[in-house]
C-alpha atoms as a PDB file:
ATOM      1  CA  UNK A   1     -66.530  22.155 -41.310  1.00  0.00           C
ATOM      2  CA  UNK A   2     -65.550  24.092 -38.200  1.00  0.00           C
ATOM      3  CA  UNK A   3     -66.309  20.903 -36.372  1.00  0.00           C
ATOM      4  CA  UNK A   4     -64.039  19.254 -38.009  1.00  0.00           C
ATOM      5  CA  UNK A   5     -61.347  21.577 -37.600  1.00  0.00           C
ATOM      6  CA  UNK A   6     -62.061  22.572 -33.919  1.00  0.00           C
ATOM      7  CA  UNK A   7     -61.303  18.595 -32.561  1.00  0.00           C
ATOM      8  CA  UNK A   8     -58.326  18.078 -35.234  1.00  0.00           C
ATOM      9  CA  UNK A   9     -57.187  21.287 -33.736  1.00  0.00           C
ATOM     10  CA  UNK A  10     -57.551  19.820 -30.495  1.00  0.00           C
ATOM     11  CA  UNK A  11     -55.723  16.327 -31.550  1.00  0.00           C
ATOM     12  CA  UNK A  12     -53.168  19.156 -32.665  1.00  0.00           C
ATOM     13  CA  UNK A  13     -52.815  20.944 -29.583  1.00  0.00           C
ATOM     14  CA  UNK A  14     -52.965  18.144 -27.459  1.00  0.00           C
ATOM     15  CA  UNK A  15     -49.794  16.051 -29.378  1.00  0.00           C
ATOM     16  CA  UNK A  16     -47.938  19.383 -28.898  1.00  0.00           C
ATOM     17  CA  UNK A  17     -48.433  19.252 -24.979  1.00  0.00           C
ATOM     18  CA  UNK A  18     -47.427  15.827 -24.986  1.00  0.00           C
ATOM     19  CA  UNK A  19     -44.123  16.207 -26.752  1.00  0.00           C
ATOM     20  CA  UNK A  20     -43.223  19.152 -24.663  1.00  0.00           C
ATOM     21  CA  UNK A  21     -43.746  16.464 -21.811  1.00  0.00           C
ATOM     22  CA  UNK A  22     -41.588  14.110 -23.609  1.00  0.00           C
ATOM     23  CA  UNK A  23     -39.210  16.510 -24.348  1.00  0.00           C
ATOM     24  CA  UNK A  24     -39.158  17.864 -20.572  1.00  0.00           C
ATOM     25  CA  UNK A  25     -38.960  14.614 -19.317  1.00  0.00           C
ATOM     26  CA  UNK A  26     -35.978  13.559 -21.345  1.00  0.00           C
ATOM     27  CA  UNK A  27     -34.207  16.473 -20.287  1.00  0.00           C
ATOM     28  CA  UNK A  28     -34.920  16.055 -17.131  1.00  0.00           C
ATOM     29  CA  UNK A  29     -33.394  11.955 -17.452  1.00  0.00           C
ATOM     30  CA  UNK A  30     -30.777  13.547 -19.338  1.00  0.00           C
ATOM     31  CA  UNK A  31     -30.015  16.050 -16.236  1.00  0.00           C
ATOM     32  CA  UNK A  32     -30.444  13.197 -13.697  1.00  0.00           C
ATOM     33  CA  UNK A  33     -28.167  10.600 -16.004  1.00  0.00           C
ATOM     34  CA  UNK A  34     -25.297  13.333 -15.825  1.00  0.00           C
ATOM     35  CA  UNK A  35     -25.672  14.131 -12.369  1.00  0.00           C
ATOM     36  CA  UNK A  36     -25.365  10.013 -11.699  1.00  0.00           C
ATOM     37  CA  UNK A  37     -22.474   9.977 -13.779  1.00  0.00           C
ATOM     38  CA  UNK A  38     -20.717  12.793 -12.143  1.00  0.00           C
ATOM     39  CA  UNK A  39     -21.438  11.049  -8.301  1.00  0.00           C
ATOM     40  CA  UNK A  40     -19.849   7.536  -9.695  1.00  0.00           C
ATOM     41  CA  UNK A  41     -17.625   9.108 -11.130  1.00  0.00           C
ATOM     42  CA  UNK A  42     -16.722  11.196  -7.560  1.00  0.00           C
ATOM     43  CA  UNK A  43     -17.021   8.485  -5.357  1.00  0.00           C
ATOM     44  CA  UNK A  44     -15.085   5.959  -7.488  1.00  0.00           C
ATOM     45  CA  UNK A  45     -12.305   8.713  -7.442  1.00  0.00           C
ATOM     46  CA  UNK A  46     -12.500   9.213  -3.746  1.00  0.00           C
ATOM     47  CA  UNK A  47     -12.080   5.368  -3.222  1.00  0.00           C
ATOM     48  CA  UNK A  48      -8.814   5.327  -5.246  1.00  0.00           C
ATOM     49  CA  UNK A  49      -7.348   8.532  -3.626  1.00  0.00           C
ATOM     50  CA  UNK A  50      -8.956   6.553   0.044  1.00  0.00           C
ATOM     51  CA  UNK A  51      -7.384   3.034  -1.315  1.00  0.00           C
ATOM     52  CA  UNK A  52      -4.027   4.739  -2.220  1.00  0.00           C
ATOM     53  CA  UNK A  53      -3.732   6.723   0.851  1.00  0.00           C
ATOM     54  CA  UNK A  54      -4.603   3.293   2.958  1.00  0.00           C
ATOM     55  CA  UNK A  55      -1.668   1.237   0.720  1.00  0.00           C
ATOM     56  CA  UNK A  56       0.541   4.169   1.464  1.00  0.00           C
ATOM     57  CA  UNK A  57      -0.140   3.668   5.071  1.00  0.00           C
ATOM     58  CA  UNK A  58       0.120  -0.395   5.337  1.00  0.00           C
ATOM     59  CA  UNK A  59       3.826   0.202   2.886  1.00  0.00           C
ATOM     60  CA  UNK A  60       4.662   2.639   5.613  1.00  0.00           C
ATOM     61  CA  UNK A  61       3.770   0.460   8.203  1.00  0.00           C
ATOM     62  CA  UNK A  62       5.501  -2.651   6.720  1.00  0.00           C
ATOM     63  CA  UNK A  63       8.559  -0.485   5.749  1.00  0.00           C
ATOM     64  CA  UNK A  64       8.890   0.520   9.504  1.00  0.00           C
ATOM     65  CA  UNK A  65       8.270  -3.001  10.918  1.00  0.00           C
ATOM     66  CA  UNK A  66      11.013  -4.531   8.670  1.00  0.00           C
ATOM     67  CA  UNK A  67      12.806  -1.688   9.991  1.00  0.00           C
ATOM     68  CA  UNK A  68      12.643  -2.696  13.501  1.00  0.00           C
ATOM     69  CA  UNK A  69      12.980  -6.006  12.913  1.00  0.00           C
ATOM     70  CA  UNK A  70      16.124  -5.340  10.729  1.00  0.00           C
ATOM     71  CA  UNK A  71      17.690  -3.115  14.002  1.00  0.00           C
ATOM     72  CA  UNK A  72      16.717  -6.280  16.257  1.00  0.00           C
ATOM     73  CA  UNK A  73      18.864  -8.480  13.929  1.00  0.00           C
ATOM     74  CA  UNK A  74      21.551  -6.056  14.076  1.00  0.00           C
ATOM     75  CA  UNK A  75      21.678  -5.765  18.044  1.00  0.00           C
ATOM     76  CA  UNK A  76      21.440  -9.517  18.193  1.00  0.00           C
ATOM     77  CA  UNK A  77      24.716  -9.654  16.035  1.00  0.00           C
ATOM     78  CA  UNK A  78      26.544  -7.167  17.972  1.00  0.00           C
ATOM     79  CA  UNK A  79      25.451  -8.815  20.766  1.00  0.00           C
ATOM     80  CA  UNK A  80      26.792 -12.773  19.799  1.00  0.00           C
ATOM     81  CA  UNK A  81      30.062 -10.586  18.460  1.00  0.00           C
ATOM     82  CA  UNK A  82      30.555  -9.650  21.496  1.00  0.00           C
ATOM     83  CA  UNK A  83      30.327 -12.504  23.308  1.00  0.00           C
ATOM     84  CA  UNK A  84      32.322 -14.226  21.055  1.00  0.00           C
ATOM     85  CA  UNK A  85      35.143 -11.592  21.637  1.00  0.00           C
ATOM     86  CA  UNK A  86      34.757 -11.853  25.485  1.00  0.00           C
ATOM     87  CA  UNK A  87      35.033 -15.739  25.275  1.00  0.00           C
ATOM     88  CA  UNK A  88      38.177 -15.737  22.844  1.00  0.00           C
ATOM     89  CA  UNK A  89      39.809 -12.844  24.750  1.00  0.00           C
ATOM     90  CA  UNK A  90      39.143 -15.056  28.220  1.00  0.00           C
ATOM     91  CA  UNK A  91      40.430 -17.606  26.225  1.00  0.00           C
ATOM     92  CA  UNK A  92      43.345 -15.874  24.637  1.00  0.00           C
ATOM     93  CA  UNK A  93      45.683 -16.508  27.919  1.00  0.00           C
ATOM     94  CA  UNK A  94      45.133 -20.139  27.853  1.00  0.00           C
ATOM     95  CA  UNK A  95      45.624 -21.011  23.831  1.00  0.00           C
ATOM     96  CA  UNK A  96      48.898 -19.033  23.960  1.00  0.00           C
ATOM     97  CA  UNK A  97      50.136 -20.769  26.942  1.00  0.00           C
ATOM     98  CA  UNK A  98      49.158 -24.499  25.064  1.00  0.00           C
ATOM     99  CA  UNK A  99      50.722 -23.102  22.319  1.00  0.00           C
ATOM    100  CA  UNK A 100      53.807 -22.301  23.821  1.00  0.00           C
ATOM    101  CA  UNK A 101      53.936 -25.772  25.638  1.00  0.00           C
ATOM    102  CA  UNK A 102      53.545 -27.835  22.195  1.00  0.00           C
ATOM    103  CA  UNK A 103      56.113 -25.511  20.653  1.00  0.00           C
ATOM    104  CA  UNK A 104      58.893 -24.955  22.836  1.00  0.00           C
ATOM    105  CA  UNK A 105      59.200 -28.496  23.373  1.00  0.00           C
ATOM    106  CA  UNK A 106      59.911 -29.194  19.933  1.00  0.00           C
ATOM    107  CA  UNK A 107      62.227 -26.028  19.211  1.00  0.00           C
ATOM    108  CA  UNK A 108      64.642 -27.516  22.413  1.00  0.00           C
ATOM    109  CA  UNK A 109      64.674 -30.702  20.879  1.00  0.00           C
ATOM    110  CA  UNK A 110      65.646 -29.250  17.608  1.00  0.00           C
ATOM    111  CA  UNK A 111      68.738 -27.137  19.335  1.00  0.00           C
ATOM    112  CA  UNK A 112      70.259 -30.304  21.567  1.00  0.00           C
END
């Protein structure tokens, strides 16, 4: 009956090794599962912050371009307002002296 016992003993023995095995290597997938999770969950964070920073930069970049572009419409305005003043102050002379020919005219008419 030792026989017996000795190999069932063994069976025994050798189903405990093998679950400590199991059990090790399920830990050890359970260790290397976190440790994934934690990296995805790093980098995906990273590439937001990274993404965010970049659309801050591009917003910045189109806020300063309509900026400029706003300023160059300005100084273009200025610009035609001025000429416009230089042409009707040029012109000022001239209009008042028509002005003065169509109206007199008719005001000595009026007094005779």
């Amino acid at each position: 009956m030792t026989d017996v016992v000795s190999p069932l003993k063994a069976i025994s023995q050798k189903e405990l090794e093998l679950q400590r095995q199991v059990e090790a290597a399920q830990h050890e997938a359970e260790t290397r599962l976190q440790a994934a999770r934690k990296e995805a969950k790093d980098t995906i964070a990273q590439a937001d912050q990274e993404g965010r920073a970049e659309a801050e930069a591009i917003f910045q970049r189109g806020i300063e371009e309509a900026r400029q572009q706003a300023k160059a419409i300005e100084a273009a305005a200025h610009q035609e307002a001025a000429t416009l003043s230089a042409r009707a102050t040029s012109r000022l002379d001239e209009v008042a002296g028509q002005i003065v020919v169509l109206v007199l005219p008719g005001l000595n008419s009026k007094k005779l």
